[in-house]
C-alpha atoms as a PDB file:
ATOM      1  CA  UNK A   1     -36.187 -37.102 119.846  1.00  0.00           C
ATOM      2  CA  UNK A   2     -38.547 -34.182 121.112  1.00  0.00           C
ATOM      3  CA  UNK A   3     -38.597 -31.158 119.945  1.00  0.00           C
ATOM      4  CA  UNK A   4     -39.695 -28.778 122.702  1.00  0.00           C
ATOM      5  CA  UNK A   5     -39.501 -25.485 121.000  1.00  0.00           C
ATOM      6  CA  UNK A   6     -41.626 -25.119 117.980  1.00  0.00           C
ATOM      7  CA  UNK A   7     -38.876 -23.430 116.155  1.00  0.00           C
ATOM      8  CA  UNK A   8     -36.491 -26.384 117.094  1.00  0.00           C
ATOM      9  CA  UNK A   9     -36.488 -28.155 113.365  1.00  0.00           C
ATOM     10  CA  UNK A  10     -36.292 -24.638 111.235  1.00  0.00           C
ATOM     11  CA  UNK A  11     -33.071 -23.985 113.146  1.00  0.00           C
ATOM     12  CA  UNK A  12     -30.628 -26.853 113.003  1.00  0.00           C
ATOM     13  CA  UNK A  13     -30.457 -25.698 109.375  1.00  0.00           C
ATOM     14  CA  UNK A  14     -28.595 -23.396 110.183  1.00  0.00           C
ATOM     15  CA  UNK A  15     -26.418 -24.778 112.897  1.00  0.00           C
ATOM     16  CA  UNK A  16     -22.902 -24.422 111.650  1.00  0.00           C
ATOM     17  CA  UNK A  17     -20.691 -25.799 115.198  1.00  0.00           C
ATOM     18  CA  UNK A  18     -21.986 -28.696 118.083  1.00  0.00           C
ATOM     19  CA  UNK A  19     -20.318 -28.258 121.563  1.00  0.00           C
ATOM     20  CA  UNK A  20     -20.673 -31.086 123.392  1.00  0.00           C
ATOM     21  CA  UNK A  21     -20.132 -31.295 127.020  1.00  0.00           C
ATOM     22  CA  UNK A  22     -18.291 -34.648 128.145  1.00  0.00           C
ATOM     23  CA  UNK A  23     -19.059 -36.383 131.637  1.00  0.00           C
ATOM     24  CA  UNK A  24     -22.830 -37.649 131.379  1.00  0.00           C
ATOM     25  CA  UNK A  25     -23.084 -36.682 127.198  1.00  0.00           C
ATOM     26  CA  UNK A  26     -19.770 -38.149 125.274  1.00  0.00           C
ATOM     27  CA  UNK A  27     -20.079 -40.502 128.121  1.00  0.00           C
ATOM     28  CA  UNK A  28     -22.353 -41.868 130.340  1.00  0.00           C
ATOM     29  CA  UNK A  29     -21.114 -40.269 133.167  1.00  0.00           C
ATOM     30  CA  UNK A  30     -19.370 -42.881 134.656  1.00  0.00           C
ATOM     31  CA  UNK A  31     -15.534 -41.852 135.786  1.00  0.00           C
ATOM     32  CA  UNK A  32     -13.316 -44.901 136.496  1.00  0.00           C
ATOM     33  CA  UNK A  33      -9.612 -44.977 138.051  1.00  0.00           C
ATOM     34  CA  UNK A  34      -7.579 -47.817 138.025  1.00  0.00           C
ATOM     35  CA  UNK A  35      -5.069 -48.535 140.973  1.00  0.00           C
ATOM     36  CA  UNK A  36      -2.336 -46.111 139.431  1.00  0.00           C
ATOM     37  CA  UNK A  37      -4.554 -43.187 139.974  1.00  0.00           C
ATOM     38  CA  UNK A  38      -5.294 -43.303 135.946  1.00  0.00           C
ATOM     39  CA  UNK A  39      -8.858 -41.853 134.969  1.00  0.00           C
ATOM     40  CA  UNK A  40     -10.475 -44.149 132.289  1.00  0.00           C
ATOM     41  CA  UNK A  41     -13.497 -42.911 130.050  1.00  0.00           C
ATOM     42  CA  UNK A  42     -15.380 -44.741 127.599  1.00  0.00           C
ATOM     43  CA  UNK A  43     -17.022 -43.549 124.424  1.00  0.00           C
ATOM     44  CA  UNK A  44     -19.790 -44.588 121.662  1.00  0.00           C
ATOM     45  CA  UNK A  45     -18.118 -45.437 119.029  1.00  0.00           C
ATOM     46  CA  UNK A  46     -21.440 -44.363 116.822  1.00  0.00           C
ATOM     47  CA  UNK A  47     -21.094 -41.092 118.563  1.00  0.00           C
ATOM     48  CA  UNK A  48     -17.898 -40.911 117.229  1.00  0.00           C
ATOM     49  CA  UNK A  49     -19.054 -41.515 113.410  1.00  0.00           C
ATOM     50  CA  UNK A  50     -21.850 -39.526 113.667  1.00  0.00           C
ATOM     51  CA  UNK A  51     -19.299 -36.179 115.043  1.00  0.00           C
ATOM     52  CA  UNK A  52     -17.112 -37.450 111.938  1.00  0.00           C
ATOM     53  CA  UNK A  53     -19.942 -36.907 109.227  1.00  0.00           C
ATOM     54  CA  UNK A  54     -21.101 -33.463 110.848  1.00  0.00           C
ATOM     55  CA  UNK A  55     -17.266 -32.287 110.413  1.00  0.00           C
ATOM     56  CA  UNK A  56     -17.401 -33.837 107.015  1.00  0.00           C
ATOM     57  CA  UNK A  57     -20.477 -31.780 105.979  1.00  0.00           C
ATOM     58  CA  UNK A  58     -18.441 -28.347 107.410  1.00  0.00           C
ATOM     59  CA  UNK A  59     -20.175 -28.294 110.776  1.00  0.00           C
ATOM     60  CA  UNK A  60     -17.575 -27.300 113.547  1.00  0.00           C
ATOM     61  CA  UNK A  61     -17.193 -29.708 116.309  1.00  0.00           C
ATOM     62  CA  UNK A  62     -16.015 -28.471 119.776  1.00  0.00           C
ATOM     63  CA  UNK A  63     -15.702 -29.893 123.422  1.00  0.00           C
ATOM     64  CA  UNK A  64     -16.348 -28.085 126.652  1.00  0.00           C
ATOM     65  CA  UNK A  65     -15.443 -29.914 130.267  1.00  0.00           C
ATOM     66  CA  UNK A  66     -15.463 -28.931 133.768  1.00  0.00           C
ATOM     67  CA  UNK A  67     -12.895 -31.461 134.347  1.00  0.00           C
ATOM     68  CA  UNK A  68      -9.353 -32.211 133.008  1.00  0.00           C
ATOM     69  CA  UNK A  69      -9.062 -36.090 130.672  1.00  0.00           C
ATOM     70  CA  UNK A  70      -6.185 -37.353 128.773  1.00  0.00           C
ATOM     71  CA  UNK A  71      -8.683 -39.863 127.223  1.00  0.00           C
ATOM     72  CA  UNK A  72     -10.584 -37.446 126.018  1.00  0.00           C
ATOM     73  CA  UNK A  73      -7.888 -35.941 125.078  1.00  0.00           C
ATOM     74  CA  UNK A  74      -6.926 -38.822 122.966  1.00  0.00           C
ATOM     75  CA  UNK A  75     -10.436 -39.195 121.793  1.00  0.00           C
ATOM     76  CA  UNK A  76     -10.359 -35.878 120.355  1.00  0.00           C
ATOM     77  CA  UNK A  77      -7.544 -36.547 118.407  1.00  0.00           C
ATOM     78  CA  UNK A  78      -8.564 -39.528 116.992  1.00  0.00           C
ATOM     79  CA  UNK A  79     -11.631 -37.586 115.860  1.00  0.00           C
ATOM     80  CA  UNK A  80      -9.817 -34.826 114.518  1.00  0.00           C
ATOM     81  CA  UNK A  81     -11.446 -32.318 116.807  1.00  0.00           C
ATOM     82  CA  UNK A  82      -9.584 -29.136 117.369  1.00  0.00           C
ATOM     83  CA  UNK A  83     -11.604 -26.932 119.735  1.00  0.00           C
ATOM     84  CA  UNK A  84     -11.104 -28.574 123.321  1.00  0.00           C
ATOM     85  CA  UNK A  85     -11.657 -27.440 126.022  1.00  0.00           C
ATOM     86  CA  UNK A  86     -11.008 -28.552 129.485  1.00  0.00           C
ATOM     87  CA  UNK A  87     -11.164 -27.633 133.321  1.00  0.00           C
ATOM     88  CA  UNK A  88     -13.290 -24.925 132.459  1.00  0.00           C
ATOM     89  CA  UNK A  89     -15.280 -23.378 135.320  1.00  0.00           C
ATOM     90  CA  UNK A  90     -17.063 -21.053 133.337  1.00  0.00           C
ATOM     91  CA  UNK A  91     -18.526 -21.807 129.500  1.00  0.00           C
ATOM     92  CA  UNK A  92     -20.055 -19.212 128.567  1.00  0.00           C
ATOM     93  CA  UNK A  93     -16.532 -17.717 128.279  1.00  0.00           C
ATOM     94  CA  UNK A  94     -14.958 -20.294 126.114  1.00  0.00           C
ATOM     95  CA  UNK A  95     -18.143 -19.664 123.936  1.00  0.00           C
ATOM     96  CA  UNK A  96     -17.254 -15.948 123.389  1.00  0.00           C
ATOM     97  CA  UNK A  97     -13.786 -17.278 122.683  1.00  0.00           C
ATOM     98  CA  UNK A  98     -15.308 -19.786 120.028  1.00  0.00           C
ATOM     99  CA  UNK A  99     -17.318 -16.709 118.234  1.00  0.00           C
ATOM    100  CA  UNK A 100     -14.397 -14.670 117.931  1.00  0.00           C
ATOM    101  CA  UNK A 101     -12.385 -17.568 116.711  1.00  0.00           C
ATOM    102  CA  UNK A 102     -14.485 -19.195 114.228  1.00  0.00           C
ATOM    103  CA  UNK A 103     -16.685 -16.191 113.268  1.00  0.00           C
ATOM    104  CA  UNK A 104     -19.864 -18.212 114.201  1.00  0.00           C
ATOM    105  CA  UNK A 105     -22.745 -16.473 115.820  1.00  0.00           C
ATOM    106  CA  UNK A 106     -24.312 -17.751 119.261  1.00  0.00           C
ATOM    107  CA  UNK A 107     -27.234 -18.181 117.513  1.00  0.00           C
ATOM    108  CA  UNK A 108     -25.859 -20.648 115.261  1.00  0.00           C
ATOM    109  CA  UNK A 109     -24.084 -23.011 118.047  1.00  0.00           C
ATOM    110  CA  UNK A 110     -25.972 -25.414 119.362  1.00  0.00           C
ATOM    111  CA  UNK A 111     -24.700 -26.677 122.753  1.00  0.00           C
ATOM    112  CA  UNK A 112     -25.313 -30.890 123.754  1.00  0.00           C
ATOM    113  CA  UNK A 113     -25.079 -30.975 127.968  1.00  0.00           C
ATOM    114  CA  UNK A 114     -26.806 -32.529 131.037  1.00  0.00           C
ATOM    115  CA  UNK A 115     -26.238 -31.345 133.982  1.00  0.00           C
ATOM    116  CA  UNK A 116     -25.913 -28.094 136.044  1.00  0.00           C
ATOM    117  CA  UNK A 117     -22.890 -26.701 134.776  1.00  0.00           C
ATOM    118  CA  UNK A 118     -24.194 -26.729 131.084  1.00  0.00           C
ATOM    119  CA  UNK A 119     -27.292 -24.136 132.075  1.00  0.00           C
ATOM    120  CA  UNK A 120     -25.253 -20.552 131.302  1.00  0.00           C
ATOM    121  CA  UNK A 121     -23.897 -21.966 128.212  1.00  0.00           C
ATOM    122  CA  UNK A 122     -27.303 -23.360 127.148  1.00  0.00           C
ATOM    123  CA  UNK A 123     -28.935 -19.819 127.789  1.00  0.00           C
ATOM    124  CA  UNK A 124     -26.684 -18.317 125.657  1.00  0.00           C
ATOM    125  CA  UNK A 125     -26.536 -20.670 122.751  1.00  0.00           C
ATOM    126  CA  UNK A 126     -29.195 -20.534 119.527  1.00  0.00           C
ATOM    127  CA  UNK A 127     -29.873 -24.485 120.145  1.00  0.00           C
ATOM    128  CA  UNK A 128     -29.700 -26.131 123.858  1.00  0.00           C
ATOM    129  CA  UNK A 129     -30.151 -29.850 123.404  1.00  0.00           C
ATOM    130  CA  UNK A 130     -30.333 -32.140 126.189  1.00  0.00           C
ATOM    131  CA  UNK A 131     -29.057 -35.736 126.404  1.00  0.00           C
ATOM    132  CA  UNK A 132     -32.267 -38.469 127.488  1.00  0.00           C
ATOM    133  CA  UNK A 133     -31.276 -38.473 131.134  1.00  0.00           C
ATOM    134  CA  UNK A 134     -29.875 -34.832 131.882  1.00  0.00           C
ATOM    135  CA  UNK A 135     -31.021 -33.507 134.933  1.00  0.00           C
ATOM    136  CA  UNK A 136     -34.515 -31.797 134.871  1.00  0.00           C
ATOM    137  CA  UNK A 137     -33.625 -27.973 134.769  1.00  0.00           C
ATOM    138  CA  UNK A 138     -31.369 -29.134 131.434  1.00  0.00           C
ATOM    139  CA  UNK A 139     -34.189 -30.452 129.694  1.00  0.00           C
ATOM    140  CA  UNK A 140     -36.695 -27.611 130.434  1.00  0.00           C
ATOM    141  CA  UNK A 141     -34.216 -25.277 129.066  1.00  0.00           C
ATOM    142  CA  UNK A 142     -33.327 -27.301 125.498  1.00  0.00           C
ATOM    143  CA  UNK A 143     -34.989 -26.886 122.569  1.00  0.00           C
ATOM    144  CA  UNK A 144     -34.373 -30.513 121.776  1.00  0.00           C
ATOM    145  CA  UNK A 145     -33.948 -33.605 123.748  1.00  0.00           C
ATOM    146  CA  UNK A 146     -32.992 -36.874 122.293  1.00  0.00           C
ATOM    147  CA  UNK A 147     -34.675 -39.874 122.475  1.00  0.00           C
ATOM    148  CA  UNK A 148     -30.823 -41.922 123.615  1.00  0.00           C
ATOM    149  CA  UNK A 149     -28.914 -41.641 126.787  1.00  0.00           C
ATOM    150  CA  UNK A 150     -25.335 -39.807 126.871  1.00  0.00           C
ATOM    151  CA  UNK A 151     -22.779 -41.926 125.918  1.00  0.00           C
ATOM    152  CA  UNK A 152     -25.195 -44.098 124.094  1.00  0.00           C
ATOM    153  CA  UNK A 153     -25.727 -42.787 120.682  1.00  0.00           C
ATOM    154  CA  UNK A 154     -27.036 -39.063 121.939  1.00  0.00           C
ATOM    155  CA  UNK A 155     -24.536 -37.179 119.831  1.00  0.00           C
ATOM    156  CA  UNK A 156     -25.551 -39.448 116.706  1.00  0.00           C
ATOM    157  CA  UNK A 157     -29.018 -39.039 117.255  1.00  0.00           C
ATOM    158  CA  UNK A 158     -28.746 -35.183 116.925  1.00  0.00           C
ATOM    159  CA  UNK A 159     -25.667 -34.848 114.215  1.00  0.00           C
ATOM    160  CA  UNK A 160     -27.954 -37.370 111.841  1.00  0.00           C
ATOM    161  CA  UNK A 161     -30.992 -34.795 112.789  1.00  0.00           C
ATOM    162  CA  UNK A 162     -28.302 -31.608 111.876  1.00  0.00           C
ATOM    163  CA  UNK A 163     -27.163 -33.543 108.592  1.00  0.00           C
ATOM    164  CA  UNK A 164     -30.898 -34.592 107.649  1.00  0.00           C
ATOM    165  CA  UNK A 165     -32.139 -30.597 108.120  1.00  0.00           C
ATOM    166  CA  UNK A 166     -29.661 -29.143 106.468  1.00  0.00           C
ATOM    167  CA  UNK A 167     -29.988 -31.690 103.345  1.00  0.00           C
ATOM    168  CA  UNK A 168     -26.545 -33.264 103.646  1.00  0.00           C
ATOM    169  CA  UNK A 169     -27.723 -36.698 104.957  1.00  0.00           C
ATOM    170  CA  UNK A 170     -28.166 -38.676 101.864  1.00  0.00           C
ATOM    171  CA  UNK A 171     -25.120 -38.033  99.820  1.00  0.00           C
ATOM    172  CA  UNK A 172     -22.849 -38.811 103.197  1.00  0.00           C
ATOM    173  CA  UNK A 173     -24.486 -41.510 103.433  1.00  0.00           C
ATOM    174  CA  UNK A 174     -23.599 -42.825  99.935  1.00  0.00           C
ATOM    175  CA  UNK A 175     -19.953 -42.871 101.011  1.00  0.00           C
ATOM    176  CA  UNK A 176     -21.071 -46.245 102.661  1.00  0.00           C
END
């Protein structure tokens, strides 16, 4: 993981929701449709834990998509995630939605992405992270970038980092 703002490890104490874009960060990227037209996605299933502690330690969990899946759909529900969001064409608006919702502050949102459509959101969030291989303009804008791929253990990497800086880690981890 780098931290490219110097500030970057003070403030996911006080992160209190992730939004995670999907295409290229709760997956790889990679779209596939069968022969019936049906989209298939796949997912990291250590991704998955790691979105399940965070929720467990009281840290909201919400997803924001350009595009329209039922398997996410499904994959959100078998994570027990209730803020999703999907063919959205502009972000920044279902953040503002989010605040007045939840009562959590911009600067206390921290927003996972990769790509283009993830820059207004990341300008207006406290903590823009960016996925190993986002595109260029995403990782000079994020605070953070982790040190693993989307869809291969990116959202892990930073909810361990969240649950570590905010103390929480250890006595999750004891669960196990």
């Amino acid at each position: 993981m780098i931290f490219r703002e110097s500030e970057a490890k003070y403030k996911l104490k006080h992160i209190k929701m992730l939004l995670l874009d999907v295409d290229g960060v709760m997956t790889d990227g990679t779209i596939i449709y069968d022969d019936s037209n049906i989209q298939t996605k796949t997912f990291c299933v250590r991704d998955g834990l790691g979105i399940r502690l965070l929720m467990l330690a009281g840290i909201e969990v919400g997803v924001i998509s350009g595009r329209k899946s039922e398997a996410l759909r499904h994959r959100c529900k078998n994570l027990n995630i209730h803020y999703i969001y999907d063919s959205v064409k502009n972000k920044v608006e279902i953040l503002d939605e989010l605040i007045e919702k939840t009562g959590i502050t911009a600067e206390n949102i921290a927003y996972m992405g990769d790509d283009l459509p993830d820059i207004s959101i990341m300008k207006a969030v406290g903590m823009p992270i960016a996925v190993a291989d986002a595109h260029e303009i995403i990782i000079e804008i994020s605070h953070i970038v982790t040190s693993a791929k989307g869809g291969s253990g990116a959202i892990r990497e930073i909810c361990e980092a969240i649950l570590k800086a905010q103390d929480c880690w250890d006595s999750l981890i004891e669960r196990f």
